[in-house]
C-alpha atoms as a PDB file:
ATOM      1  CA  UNK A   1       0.000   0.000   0.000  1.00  0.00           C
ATOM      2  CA  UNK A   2       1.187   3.507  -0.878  1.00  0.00           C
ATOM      3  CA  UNK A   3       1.726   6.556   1.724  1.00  0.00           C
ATOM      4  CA  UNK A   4      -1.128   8.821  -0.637  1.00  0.00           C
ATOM      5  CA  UNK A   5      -3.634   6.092   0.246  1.00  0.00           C
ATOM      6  CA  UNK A   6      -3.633   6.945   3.902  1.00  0.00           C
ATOM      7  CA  UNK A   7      -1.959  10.173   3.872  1.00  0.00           C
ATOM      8  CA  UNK A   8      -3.956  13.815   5.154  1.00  0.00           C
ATOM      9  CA  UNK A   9      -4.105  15.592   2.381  1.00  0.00           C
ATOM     10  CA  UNK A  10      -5.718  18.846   3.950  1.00  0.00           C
ATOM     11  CA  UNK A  11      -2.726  20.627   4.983  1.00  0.00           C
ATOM     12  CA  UNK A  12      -1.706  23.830   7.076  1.00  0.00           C
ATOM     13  CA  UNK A  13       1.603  25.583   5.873  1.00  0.00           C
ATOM     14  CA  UNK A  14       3.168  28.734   7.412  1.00  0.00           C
ATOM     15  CA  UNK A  15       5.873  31.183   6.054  1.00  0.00           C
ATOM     16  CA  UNK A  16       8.734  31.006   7.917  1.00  0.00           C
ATOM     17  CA  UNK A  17       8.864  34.799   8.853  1.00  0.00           C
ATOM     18  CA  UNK A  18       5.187  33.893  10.444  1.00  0.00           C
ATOM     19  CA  UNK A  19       4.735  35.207  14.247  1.00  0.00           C
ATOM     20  CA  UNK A  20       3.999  32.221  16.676  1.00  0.00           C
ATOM     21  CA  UNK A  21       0.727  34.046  17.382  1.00  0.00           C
ATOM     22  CA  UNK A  22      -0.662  32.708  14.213  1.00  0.00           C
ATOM     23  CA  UNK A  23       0.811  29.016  14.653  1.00  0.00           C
ATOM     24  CA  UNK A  24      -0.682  28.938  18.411  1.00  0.00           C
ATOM     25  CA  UNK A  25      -4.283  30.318  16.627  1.00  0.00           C
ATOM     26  CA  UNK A  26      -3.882  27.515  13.732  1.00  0.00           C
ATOM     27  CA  UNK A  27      -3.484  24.729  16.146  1.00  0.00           C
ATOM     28  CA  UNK A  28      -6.063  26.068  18.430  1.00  0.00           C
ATOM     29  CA  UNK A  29      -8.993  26.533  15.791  1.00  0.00           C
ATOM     30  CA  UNK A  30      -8.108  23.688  13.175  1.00  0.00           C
ATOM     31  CA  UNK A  31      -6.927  21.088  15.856  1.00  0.00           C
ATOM     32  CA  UNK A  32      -3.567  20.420  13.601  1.00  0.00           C
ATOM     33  CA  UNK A  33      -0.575  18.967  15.677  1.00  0.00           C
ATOM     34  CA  UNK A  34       1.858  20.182  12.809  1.00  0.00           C
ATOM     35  CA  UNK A  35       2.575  23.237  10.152  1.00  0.00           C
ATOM     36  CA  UNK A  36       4.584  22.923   7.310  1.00  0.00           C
ATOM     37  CA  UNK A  37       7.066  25.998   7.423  1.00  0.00           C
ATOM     38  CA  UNK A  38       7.521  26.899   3.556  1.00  0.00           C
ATOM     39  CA  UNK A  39       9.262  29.519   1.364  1.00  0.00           C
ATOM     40  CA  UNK A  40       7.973  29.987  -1.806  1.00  0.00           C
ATOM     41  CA  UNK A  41       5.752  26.800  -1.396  1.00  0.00           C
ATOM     42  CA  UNK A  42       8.865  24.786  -0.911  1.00  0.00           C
ATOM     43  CA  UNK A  43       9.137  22.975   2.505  1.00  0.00           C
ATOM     44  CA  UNK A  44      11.828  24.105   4.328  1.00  0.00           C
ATOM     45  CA  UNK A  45      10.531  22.633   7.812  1.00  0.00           C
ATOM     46  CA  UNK A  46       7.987  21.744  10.838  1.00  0.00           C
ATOM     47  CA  UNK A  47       6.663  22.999  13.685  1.00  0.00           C
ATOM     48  CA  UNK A  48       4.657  20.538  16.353  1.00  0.00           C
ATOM     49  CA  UNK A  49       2.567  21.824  18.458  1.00  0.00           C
ATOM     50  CA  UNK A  50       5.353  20.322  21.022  1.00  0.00           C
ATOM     51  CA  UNK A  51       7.599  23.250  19.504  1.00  0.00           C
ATOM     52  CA  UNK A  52       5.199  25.575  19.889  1.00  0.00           C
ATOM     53  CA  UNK A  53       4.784  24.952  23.440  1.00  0.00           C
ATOM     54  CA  UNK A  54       8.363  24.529  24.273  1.00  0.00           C
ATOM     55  CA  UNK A  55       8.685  28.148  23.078  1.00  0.00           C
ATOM     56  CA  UNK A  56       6.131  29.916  24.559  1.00  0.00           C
ATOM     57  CA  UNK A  57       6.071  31.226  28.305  1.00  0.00           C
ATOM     58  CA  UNK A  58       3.748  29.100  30.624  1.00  0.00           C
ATOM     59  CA  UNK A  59       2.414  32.043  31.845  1.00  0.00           C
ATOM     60  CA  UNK A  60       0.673  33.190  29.322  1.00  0.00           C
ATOM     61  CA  UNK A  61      -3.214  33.794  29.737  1.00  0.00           C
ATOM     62  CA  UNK A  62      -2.284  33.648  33.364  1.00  0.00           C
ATOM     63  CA  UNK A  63      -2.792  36.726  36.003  1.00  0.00           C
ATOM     64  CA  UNK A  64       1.277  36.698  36.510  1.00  0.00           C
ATOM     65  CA  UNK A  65       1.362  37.088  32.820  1.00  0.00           C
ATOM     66  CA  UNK A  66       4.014  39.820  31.298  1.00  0.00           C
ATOM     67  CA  UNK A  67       4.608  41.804  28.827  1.00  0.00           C
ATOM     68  CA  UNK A  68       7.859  39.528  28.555  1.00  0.00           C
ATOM     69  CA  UNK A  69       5.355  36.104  28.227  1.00  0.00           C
ATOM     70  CA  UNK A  70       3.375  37.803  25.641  1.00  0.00           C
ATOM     71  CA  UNK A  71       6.516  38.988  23.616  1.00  0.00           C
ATOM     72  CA  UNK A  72       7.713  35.266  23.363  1.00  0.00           C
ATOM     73  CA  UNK A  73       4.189  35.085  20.896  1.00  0.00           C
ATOM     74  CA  UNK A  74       6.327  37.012  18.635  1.00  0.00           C
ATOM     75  CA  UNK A  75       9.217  34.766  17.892  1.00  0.00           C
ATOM     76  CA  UNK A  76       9.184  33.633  14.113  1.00  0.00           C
ATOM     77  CA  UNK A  77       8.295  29.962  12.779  1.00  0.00           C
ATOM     78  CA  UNK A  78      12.085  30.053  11.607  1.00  0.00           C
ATOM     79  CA  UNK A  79      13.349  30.477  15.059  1.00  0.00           C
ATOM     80  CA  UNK A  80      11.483  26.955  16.383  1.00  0.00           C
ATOM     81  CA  UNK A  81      10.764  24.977  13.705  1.00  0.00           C
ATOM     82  CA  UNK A  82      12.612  21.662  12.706  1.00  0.00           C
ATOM     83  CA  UNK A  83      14.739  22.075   9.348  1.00  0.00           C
ATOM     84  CA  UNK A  84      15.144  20.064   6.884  1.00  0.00           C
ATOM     85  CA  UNK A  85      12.408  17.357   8.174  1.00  0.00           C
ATOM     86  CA  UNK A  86      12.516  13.604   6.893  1.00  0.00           C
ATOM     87  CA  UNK A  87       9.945  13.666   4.458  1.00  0.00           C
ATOM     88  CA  UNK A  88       8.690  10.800   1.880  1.00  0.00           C
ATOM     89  CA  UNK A  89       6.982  10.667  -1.949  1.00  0.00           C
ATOM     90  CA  UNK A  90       3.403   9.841  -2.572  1.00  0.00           C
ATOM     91  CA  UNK A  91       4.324   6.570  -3.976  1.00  0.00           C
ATOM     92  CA  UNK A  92       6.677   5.235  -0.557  1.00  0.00           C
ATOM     93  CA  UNK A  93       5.037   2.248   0.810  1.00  0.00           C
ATOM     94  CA  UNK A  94       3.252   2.300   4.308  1.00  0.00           C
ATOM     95  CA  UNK A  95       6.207   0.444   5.239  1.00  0.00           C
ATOM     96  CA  UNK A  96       8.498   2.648   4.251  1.00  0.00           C
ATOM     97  CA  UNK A  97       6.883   5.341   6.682  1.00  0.00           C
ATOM     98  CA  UNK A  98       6.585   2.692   9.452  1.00  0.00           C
ATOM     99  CA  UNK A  99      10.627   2.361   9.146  1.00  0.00           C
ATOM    100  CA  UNK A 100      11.023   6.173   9.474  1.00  0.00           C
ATOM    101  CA  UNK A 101       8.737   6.171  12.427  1.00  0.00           C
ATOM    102  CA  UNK A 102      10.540   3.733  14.218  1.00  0.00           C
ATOM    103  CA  UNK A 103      14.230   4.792  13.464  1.00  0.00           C
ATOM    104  CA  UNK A 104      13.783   8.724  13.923  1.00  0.00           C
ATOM    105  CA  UNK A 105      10.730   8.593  16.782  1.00  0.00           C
ATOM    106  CA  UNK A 106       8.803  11.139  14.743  1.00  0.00           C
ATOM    107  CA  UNK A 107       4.790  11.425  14.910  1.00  0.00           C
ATOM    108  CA  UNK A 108       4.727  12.689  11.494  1.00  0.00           C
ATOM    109  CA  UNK A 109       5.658  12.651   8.002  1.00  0.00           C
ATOM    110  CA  UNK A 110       5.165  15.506   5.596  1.00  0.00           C
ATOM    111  CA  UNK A 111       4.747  14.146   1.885  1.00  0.00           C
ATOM    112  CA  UNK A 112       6.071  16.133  -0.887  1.00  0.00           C
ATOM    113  CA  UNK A 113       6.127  15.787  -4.729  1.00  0.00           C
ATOM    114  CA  UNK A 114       9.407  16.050  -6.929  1.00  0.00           C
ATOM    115  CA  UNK A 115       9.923  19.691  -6.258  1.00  0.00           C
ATOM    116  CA  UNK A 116       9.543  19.473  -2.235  1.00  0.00           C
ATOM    117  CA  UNK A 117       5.846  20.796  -2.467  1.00  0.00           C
ATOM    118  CA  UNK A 118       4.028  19.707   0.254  1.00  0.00           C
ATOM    119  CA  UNK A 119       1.180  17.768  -1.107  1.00  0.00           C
ATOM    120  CA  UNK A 120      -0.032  15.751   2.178  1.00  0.00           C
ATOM    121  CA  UNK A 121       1.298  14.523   5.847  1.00  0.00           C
ATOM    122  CA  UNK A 122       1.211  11.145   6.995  1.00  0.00           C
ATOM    123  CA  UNK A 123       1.222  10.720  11.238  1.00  0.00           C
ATOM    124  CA  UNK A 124       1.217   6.826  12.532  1.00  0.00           C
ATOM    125  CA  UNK A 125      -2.489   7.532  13.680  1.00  0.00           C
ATOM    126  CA  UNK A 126      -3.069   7.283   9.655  1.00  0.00           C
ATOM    127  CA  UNK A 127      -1.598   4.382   9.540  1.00  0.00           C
ATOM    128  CA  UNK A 128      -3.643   3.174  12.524  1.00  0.00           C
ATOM    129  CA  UNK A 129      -6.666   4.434  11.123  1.00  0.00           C
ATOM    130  CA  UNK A 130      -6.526   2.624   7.863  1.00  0.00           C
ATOM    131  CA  UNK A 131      -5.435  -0.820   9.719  1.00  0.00           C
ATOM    132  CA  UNK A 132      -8.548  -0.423  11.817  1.00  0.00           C
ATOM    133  CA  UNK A 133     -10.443   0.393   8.739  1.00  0.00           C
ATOM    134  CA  UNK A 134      -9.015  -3.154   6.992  1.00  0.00           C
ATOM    135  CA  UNK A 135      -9.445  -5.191   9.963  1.00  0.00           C
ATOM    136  CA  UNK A 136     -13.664  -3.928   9.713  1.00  0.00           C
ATOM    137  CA  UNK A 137     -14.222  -4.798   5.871  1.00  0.00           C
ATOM    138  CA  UNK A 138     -12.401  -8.466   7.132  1.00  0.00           C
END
């Protein structure tokens, strides 16, 4: 089975110049756990909502919060996300992407096309889906 059979194909990508404001409003309104960071529709990297939180102050929407905390919303995808991100073709095998899981302990894998366009994202909970899905038509 191919990675486009199982893969998201509704995507979320971000400039890399983007504030963190707008990644922390993405995954709070679309319930994504990852943006592509592009330039010029090109991936150039990833940001998990892990990243996101990691950069942000924890006091933030709290009564202690600061000026400081809110000026940490400002930092740029650039400055956070993950370059140059493993990343697979539409026509990789399932098992191809289960072998990247396992050796790199990722939770996701952006797919791209022959230019490095993003055209989909494959996470293991895909993959789980789509087992499930088999084991019911059995």
């Amino acid at each position: 089975m191919n990675v486009q059979e199982v893969m998201t194909r509704k995507i979320v990508t971000v400039e890399l110049d983007d504030k963190l404001s707008a990644v922390q409003e993405i995954f709070e309104n679309l319930h994504f756990h990852h943006v592509l960071a592009v330039e010029e529709r090109v991936l150039i990297g990833i940001v998990s909502d892990r990243d996101l939180l990691k950069a942000l102050s924890p006091y933030i929407g709290t009564p202690t919060e600061s000026y400081r905390d809110l000026a940490s919303l400002n930092k740029r995808v650039h400055q956070i996300m993950s370059r140059r991100p493993i990343v697979l073709r539409e026509d990789a095998t399932v098992e191809d992407a289960i072998g990247l899981f396992i050796a790199h302990k990722i939770s996701c894998i952006p797919v791209v096309d022959g230019d490095n366009i993003p055209v989909g994202i494959l996470s293991w909970r895909d993959i789980l889906r789509n087992l499930g899905k088999n084991q019911q038509e059995k």
